[in-house]
Protein backbone atom coordinates (compact mmCIF):
# COMPACT_ATOMS: atom_id res chain seq x y z
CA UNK A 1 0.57 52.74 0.24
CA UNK A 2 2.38 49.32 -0.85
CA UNK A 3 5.58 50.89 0.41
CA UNK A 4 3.76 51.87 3.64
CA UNK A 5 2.82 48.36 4.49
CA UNK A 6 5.90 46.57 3.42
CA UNK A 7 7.90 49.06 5.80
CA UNK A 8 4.85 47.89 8.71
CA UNK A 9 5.54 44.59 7.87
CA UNK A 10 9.35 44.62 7.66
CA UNK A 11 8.89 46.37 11.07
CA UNK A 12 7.00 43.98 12.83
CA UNK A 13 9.02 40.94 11.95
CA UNK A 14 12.11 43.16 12.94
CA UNK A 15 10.71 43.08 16.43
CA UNK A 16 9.86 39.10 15.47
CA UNK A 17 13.29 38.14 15.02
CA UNK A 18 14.80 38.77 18.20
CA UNK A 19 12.22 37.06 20.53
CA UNK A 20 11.61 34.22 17.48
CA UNK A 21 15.11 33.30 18.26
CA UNK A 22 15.15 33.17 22.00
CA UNK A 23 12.05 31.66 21.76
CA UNK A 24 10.76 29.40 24.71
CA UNK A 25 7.87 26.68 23.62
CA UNK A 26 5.42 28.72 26.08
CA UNK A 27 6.06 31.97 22.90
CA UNK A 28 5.70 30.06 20.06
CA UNK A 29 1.88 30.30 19.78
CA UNK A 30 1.51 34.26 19.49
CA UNK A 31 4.50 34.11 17.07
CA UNK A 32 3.23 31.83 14.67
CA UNK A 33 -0.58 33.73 15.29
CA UNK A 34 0.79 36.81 14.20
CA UNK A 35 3.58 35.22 11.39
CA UNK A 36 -0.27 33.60 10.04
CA UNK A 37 -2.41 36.35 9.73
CA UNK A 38 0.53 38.76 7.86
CA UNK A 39 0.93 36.08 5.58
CA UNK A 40 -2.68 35.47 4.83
CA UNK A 41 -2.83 38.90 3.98
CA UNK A 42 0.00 39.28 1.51
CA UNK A 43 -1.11 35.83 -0.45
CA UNK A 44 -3.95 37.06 -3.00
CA UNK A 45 -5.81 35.50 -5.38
CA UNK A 46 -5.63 38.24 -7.95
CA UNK A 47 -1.68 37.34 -7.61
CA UNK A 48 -2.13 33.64 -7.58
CA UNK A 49 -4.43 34.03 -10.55
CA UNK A 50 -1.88 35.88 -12.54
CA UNK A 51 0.53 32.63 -12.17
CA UNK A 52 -2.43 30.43 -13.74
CA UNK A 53 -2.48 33.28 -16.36
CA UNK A 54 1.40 32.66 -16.82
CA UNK A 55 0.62 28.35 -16.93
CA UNK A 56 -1.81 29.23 -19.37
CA UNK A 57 0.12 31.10 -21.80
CA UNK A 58 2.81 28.01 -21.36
CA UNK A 59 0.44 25.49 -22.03
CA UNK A 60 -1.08 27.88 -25.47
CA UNK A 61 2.50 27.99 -26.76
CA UNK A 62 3.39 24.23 -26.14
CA UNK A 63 0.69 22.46 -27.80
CA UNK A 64 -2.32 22.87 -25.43
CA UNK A 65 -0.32 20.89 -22.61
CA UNK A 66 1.79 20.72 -19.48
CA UNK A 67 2.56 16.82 -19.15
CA UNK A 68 5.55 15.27 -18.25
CA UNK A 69 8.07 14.99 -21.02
CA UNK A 70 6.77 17.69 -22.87
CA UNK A 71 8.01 21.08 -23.56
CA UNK A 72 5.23 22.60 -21.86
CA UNK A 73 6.10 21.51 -18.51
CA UNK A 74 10.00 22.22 -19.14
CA UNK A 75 8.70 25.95 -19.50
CA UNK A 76 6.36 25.15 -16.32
CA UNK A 77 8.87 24.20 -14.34
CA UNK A 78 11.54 26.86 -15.57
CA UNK A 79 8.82 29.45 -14.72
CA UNK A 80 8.36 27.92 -11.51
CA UNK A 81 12.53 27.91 -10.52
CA UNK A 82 12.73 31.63 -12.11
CA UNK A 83 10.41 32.79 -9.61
CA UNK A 84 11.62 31.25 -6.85
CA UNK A 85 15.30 31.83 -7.13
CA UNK A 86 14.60 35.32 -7.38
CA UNK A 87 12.58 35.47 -4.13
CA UNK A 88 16.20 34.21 -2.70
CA UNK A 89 15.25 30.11 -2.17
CA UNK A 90 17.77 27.53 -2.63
CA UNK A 91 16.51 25.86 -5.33
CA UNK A 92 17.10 22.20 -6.61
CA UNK A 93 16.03 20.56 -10.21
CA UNK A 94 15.61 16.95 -8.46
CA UNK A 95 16.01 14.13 -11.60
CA UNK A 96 13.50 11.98 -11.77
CA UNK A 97 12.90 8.74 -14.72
CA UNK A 98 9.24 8.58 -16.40
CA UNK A 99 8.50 6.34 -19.48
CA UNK A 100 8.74 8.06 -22.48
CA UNK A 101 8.04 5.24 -24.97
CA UNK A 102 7.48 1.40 -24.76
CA UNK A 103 6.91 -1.26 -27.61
CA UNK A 104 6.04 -4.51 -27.06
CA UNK A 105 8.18 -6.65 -30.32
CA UNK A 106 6.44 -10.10 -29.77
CA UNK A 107 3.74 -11.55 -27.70
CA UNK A 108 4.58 -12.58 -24.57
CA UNK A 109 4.79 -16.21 -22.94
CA UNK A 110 3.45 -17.75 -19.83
CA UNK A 111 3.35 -21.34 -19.34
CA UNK A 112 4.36 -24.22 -16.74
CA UNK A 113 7.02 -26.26 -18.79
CA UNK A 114 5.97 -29.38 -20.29
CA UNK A 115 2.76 -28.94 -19.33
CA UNK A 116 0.67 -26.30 -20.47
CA UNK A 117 0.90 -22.89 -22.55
CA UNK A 118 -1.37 -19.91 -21.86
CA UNK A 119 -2.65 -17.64 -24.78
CA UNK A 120 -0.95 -14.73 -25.34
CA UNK A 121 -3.64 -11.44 -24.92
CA UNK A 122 -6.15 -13.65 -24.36
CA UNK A 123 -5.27 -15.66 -21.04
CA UNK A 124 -3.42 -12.92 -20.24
CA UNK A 125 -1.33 -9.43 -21.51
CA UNK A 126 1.91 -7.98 -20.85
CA UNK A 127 1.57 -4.94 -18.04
CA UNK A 128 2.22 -2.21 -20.24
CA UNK A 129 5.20 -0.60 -19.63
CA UNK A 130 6.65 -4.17 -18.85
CA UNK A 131 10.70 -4.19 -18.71
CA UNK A 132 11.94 -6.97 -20.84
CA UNK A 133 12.49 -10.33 -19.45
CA UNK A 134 12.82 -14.50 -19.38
CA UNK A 135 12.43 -16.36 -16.29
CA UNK A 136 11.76 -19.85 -15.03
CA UNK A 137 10.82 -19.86 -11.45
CA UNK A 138 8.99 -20.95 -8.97
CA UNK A 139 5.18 -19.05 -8.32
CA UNK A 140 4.68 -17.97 -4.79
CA UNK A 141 1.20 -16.82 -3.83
CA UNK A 142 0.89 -13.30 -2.30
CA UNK A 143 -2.01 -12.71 0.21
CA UNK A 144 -4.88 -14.26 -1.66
CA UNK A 145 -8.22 -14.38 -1.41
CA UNK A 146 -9.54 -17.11 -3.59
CA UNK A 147 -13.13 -19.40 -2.92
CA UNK A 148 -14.56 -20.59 -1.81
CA UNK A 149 -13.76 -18.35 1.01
CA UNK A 150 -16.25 -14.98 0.50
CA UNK A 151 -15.11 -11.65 0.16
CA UNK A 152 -15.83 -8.13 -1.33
CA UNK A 153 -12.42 -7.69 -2.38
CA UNK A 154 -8.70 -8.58 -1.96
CA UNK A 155 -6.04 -7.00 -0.53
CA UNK A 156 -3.43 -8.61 -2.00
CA UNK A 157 -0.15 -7.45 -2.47
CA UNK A 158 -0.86 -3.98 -1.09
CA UNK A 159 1.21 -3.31 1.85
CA UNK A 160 5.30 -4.95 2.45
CA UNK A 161 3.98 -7.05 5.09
CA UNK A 162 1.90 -9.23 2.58
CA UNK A 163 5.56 -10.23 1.20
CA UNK A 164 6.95 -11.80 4.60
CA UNK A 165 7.72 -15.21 4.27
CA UNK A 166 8.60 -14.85 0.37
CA UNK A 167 11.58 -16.04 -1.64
CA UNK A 168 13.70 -13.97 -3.06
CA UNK A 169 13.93 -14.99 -6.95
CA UNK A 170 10.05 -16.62 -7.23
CA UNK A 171 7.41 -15.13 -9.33
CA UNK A 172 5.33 -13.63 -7.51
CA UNK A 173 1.27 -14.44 -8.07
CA UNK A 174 -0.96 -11.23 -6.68
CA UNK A 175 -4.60 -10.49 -6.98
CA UNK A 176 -6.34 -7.25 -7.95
CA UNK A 177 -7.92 -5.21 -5.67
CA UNK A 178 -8.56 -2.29 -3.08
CA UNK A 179 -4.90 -0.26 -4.21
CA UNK A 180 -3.44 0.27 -7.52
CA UNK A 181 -1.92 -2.03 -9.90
CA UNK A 182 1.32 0.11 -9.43
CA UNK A 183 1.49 -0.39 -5.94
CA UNK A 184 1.61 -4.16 -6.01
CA UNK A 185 4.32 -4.35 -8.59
CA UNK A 186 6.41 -2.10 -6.31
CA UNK A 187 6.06 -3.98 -3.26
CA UNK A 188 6.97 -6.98 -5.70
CA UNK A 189 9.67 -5.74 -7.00
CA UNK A 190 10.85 -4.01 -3.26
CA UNK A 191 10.25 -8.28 -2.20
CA UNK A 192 13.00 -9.43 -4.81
CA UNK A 193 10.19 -10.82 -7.33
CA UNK A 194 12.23 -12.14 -10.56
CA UNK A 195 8.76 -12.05 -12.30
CA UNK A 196 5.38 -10.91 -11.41
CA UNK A 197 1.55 -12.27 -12.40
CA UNK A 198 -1.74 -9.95 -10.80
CA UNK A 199 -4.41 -11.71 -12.08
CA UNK A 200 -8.08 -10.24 -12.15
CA UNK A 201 -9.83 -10.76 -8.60
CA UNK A 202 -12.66 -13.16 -9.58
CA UNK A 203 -15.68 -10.86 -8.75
CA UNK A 204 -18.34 -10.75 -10.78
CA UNK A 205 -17.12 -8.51 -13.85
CA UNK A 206 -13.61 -8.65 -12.63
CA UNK A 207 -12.49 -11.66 -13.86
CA UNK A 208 -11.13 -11.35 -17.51
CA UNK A 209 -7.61 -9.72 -18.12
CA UNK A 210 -7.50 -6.59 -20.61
CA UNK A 211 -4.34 -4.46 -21.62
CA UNK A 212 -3.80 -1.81 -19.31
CA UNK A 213 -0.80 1.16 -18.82
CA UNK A 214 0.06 1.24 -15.14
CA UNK A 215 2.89 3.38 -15.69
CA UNK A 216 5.39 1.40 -13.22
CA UNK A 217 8.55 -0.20 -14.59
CA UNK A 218 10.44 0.05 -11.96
CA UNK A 219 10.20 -3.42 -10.34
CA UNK A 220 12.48 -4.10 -13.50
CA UNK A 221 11.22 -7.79 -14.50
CA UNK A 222 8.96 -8.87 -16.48
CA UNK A 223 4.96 -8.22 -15.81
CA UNK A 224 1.92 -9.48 -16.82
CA UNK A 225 -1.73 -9.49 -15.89
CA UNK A 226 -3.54 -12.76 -16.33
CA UNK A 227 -7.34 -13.97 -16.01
CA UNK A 228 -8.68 -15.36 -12.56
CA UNK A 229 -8.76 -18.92 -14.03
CA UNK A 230 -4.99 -18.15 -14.67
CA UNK A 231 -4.43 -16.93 -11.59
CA UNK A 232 -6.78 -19.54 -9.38
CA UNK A 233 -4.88 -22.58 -11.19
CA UNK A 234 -1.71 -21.40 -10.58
CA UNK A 235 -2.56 -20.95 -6.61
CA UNK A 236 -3.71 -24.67 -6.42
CA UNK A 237 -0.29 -26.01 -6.75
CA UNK A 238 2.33 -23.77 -4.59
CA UNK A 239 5.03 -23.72 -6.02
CA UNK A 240 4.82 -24.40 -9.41
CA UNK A 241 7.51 -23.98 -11.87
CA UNK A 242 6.55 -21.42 -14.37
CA UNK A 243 8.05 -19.49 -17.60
CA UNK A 244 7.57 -15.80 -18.09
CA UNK A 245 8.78 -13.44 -20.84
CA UNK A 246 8.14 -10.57 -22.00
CA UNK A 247 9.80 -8.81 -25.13
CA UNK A 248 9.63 -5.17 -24.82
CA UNK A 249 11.46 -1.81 -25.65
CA UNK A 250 11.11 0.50 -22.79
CA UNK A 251 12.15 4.17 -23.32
CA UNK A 252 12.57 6.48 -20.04
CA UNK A 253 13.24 9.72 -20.28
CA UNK A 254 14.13 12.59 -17.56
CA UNK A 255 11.87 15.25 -15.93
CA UNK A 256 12.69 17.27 -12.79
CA UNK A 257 10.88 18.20 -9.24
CA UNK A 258 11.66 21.97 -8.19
CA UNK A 259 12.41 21.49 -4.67
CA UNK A 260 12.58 25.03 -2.86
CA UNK A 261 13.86 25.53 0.89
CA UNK A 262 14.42 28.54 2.64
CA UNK A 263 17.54 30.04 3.84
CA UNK A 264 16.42 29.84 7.39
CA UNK A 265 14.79 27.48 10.00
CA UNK A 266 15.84 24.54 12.28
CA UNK A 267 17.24 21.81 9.57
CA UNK A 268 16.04 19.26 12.04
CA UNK A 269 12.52 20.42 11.46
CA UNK A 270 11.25 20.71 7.92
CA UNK A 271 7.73 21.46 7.24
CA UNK A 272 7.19 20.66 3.58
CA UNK A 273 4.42 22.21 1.14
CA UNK A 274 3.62 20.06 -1.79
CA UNK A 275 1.59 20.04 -4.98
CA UNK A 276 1.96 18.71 -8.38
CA UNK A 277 3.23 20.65 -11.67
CA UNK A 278 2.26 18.24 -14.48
CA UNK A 279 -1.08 18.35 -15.94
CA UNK A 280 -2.47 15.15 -18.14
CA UNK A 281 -1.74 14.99 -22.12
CA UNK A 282 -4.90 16.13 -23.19
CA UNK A 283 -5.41 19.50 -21.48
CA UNK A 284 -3.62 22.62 -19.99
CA UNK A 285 -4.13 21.38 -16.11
CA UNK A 286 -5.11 24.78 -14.98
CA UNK A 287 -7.31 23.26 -11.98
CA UNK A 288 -5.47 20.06 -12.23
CA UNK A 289 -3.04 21.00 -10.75
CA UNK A 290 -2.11 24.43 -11.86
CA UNK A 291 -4.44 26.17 -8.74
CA UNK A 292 -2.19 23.61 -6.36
CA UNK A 293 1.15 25.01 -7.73
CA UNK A 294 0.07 28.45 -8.18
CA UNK A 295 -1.29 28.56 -4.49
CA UNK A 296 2.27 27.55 -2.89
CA UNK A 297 4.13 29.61 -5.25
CA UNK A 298 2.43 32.42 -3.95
CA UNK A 299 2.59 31.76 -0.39
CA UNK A 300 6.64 30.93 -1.02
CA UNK A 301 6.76 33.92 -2.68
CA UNK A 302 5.80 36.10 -0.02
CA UNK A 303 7.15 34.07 3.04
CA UNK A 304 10.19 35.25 2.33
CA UNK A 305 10.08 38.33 3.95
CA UNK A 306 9.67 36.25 7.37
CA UNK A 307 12.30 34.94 9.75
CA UNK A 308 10.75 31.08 9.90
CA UNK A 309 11.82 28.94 12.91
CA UNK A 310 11.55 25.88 11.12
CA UNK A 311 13.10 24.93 7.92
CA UNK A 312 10.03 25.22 5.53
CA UNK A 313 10.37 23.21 1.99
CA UNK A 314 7.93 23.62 -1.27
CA UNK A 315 8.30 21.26 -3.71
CA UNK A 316 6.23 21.00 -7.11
CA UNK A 317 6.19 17.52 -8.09
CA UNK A 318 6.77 16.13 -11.69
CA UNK A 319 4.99 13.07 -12.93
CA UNK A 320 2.06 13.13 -10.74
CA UNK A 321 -0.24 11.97 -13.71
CA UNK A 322 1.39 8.97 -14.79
CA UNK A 323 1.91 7.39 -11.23
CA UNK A 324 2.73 10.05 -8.74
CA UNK A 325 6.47 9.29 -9.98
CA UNK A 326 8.44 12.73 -8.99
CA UNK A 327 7.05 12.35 -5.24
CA UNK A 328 7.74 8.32 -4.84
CA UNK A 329 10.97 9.22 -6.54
CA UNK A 330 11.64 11.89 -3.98
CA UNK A 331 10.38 9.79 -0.96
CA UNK A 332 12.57 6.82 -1.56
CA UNK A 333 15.92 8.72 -2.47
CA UNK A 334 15.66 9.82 1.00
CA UNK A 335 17.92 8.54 3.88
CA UNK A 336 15.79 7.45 7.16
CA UNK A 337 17.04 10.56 8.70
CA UNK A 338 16.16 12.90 5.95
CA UNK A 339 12.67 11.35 6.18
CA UNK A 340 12.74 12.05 10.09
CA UNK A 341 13.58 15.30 9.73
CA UNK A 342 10.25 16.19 7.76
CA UNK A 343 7.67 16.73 10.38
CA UNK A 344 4.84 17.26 8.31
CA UNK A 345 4.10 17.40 4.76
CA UNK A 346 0.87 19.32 3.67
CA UNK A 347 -0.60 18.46 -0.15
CA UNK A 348 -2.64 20.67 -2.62
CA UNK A 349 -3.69 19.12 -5.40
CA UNK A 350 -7.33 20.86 -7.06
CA UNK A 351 -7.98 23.53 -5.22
CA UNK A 352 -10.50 25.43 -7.53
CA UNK A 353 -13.07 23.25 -8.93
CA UNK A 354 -15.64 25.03 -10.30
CA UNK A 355 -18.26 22.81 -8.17
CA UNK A 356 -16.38 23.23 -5.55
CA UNK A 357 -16.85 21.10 -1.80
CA UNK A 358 -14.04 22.37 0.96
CA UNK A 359 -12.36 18.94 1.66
CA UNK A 360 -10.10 18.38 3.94
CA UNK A 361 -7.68 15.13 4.17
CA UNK A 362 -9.41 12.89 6.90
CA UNK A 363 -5.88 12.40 9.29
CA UNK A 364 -8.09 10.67 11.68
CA UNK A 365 -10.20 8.21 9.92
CA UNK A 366 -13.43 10.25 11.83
CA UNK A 367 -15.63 8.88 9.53
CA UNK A 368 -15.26 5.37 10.28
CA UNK A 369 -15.22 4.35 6.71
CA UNK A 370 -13.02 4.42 3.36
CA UNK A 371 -9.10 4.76 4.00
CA UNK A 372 -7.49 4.57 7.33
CA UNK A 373 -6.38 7.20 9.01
CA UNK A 374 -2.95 8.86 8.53
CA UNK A 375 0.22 8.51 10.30
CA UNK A 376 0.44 10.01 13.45
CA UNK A 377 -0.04 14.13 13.55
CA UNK A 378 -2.35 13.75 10.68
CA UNK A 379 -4.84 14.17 12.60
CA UNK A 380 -3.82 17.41 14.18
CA UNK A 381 -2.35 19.29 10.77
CA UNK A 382 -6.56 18.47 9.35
CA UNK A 383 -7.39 20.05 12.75
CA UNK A 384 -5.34 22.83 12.28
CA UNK A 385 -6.75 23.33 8.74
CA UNK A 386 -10.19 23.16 10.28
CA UNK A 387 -9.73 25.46 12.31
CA UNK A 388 -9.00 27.79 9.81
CA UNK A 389 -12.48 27.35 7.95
CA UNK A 390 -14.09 27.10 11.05
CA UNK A 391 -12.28 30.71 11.86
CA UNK A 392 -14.66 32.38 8.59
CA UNK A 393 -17.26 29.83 9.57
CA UNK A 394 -16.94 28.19 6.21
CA UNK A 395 -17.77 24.32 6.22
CA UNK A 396 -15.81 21.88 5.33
CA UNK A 397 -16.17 17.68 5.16
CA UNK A 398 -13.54 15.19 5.30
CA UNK A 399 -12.00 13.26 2.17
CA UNK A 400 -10.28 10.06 2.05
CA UNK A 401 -6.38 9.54 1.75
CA UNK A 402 -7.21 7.29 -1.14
CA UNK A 403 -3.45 7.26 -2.58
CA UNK A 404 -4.43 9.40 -5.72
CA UNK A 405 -1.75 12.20 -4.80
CA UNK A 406 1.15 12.89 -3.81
CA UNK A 407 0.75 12.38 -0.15
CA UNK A 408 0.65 8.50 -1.01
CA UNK A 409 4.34 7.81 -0.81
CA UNK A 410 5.15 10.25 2.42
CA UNK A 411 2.00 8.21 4.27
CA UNK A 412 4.03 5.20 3.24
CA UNK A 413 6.91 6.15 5.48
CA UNK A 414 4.78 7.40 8.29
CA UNK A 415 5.72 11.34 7.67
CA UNK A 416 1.96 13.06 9.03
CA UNK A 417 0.23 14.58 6.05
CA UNK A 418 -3.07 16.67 5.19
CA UNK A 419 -4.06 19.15 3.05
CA UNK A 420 -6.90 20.38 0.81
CA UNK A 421 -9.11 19.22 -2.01
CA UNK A 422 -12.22 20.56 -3.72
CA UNK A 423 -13.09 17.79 -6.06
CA UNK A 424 -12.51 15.85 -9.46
CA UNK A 425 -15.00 13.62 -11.59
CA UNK A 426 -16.68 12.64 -8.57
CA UNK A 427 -20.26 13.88 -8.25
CA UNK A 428 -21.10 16.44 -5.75
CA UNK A 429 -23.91 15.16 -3.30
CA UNK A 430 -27.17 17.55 -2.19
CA UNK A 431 -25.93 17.78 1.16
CA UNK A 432 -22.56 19.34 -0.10
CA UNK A 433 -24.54 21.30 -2.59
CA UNK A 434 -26.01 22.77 0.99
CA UNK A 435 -22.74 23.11 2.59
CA UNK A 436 -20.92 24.89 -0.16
CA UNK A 437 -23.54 26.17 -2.98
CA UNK A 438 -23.18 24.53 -6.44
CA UNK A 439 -24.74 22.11 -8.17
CA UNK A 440 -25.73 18.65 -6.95
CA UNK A 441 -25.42 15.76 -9.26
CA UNK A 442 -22.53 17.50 -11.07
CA UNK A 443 -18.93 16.30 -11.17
CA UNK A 444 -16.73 18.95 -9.08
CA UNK A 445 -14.95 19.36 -12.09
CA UNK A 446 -16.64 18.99 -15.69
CA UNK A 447 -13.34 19.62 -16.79
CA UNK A 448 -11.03 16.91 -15.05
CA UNK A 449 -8.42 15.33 -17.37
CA UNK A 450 -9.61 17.41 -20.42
CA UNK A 451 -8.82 20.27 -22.71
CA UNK A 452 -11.58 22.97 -21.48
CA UNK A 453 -9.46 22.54 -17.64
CA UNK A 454 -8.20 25.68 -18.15
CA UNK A 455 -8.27 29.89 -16.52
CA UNK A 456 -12.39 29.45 -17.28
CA UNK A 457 -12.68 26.25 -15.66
CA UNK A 458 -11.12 28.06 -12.12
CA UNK A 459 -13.93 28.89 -9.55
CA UNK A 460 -12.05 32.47 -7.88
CA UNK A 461 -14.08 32.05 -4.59
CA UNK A 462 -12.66 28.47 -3.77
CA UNK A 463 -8.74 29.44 -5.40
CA UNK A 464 -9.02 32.45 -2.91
CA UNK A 465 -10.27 30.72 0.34
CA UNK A 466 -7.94 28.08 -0.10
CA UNK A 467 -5.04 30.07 -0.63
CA UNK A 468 -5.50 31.89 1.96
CA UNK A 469 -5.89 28.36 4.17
CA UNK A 470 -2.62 27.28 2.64
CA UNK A 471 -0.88 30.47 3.95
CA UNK A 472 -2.05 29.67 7.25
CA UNK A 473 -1.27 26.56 7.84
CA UNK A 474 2.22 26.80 6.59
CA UNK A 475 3.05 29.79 8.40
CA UNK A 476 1.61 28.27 11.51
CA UNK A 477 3.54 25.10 11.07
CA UNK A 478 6.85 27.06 9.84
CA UNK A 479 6.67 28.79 13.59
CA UNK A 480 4.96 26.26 15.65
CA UNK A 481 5.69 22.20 15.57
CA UNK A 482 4.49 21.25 19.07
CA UNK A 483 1.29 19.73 18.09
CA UNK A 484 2.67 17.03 16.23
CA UNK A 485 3.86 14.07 18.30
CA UNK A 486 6.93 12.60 17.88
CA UNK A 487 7.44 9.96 15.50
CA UNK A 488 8.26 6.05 16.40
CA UNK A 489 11.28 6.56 14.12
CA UNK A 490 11.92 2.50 15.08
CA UNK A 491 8.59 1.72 13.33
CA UNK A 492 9.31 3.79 10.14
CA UNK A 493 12.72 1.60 10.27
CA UNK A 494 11.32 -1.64 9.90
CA UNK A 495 8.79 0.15 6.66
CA UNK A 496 12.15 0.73 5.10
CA UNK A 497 13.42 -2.63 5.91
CA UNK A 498 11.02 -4.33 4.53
CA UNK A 499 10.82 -2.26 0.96
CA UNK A 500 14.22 -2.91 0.59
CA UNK A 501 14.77 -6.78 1.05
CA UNK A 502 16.18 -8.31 -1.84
């Protein structure tokens, strides 16, 4: 009976391949209607199970884990390549850097020459993993917020535009809040910062400095986060002269994406497929993000019995858990026309929680609230995902692009982006426990970040569905691009421009 089908199928896209290539736009919707339901039916979740099965094993032989720099996800991402060379993809090992150790040797220093010395890890503590450095420069506020002028929270630092205006070679003085730690320091470091200070924000509980890991070096100067009273005194003087140093040992070390492309498909057109390999040092990563990886294996793994029109790439990103590294890596190695060429990229990362919700990646901001929307054609790859659930008359609720994946760095350069998420530690609401069964009150997953996230922490109803929704929208994107608008490749120009001054 297998045989049977696989001659139907090879039959049917026989008859595909002629009119796929003389397609007119006015063809392309029955082609990539019919290209979308085959593939939903060839993508199983007994089959993607069996490659969580295989991650398991990995993780059981490698000391319970599949984080970056370990020898479990070497044998992850070996597994991974293996599987898709086989299936006849051109496969890549893209290099990326991670830290693999840092020391701090001495205290470090922060102090305005003849005038006054800060305390060392109590004023304020070196940014762990802080590159070494000494510099005496000039402090040049970034975007803040200070009082007595009101506010919930600062935005400070967070996008390139915050840096017009500043001097190559100054420190550069940023307050927390709203994005992450790590992307300040890199739109510091993309502003030509020779030193950089984020000082707490000045809310109430947010004032005091603490050690923290950000896991971002690569501005490559010395960092450290100070106290608001640090932070506020430094801002009432622009332009004071300041000493920084920091004496530190950083370590990196070398992991790799697997980047897979088929043979086929308009170069000028890529639709890309992302989700993330690593898992976190303490646990196996089965959910997180094994059901992701396992998911677009699966559909990779099948799609290549099919003629696609566009260029489709699948890449399983390194690094995710310490600072979604293999994907920013990826994004910025790119030339301007490599980016342009990528006309949507689609993210899966958790798409079994046990408590499951059906979220989908809010392109259009519909909800008023949270993140903004996405770049244009966002909104019309969640639509297309939608329409999928809608299609079983499953529900489904929007989610925030809130920068913890690895769609953060492809929003960045305005490549449209969506995909699927069923929930972390967040805790699952009664009107989701409606919507999708489950229990309200309850993280998604129990699990997230620890050891039990492994094949019993997998909900087979939700790693099913989804796959099956990640089939169809690549398979309807790999045949059909005329829904997304064209990008203002001028716009994603002056992004670039910006990031790389100095």
């Amino acid at each position: 009976m297998r045989v049977s089908l696989m001659k139907g199928v090879t039959a049917v896209l026989a008859a595909l391949a002629l009119p796929l290539a003389l397609a007119t736009p006015a063809s392309a919707g029955p082609v990539d209607d019919v290209f979308a339901k085959l593939l939903v039916k060839q993508v199983k979740g007994a089959n993607v199970t069996k490659h969580l099965n295989a991650l398991q094993a990995i993780a059981n032989a490698n000391g319970g884990t599949r984080a970056a720099g370990t020898p479990g996800y070497d044998a992850s991402r070996d597994y991974v390549a293996d599987k898709l060379r086989k299936a006849g993809y051109k496969v890549t090992l893209d290099a990326i850097d991670f830290v693999q150790g840092w020391t701090e040797n001495n205290p470090p220093t922060l102090e305005i020459p003849g005038q006054k010395t800060y305390v060392p890890n109590e004023d304020f503590h070196t940014f762990q993993p802080s590159p070494a450095g000494d510099v005496t420069a000039q402090v040049q506020g970034v975007d803040l917020t200070l009082p007595p002028t009101p506010t919930p929270t600062s935005t400070s630092g967070c996008e390139t535009s915050d840096f017009a205006g500043f001097v190559p070679g100054n420190i550069a003085l940023i307050q927390r809040g709203t994005c992450a730690f790590a992307a300040k320091i890199r739109n510091a470091g993309f502003a030509g910062a020779s030193g950089i200070i984020v000082f707490n924000e000045g809310q109430p509980g947010r004032t005091d400095a603490f050690p923290l890991d950000i896991g971002e070096w690569r501005a490559g100067v010395p960092m450290v986060f100070a106290d608001f009273a640090v932070g506020n005194e430094l801002a009432a003087t622009p332009g004071t002269t300041v000493r920084l140093k920091v004496d530190a040992t950083l370590q990196l070390g070398t992991n790799h994406n697997v980047i897979a492309e088929t043979r086929g498909g308009d170069p000028g057109k890529v639709v890309m497929v992302g989700a993330h390999l690593d898992s976190v040092p303490e646990g196996p990563g089965i959910n997180d993000n094994g059901s992701g990886s396992a998911a677009i294996l699966e559909t990779a793994l099948q799609m290549k019995h099919y003629p696609v029109k566009n260029k489709v790439r699948f890449a399983f990103w390194a690094a995710e858990e310490i600072g979604l590294l293999g994907s920013d890596q990826y994004v910025e190695e790119l030339t301007q026309a490599q980016r342009d060429r990528i006309k949507v990229y689609l993210n899966f990362d958790m798409v079994a929680s046990p408590n499951y919700a059906y979220k989908l990646y809010d392109g259009d901001d519909s909800d008023g609230a949270g993140s903004p929307a996405g770049p244009p054609g966002s909104a019309q790859i969640e639509k297309q995902l939608e329409s999928f659930f809608d299609s079983r008359g499953l529900a489904h609720v929007g989610t925030d692009f809130d920068g913890r994946s690895d769609y953060g760095p492809f929003i960045a350069v305005g490549i449209p982006s969506g995909g699927i998420f069923t929930g972390a530690e967040g805790i699952k609401t009664p009107e989701e426990a409606a919507l999708f069964g489950g229990t309200a009150g309850v993280a998604y997953d129990v699990c997230y970040h620890q050891a039990c996230d492994t094949t019993a922490n997998i909900n087979a109803t939700a790693l099913d569905v989804n796959a099956d929704a990640i089939a169809d929208s690549t398979a309807r994107f790999a045949f059909n691009l005329r829904s997304i608008p064209a990008r203002d490749t001028a716009a994603a120009a002056d992004r670039v421009a910006v990031k790389s001054a100095g």
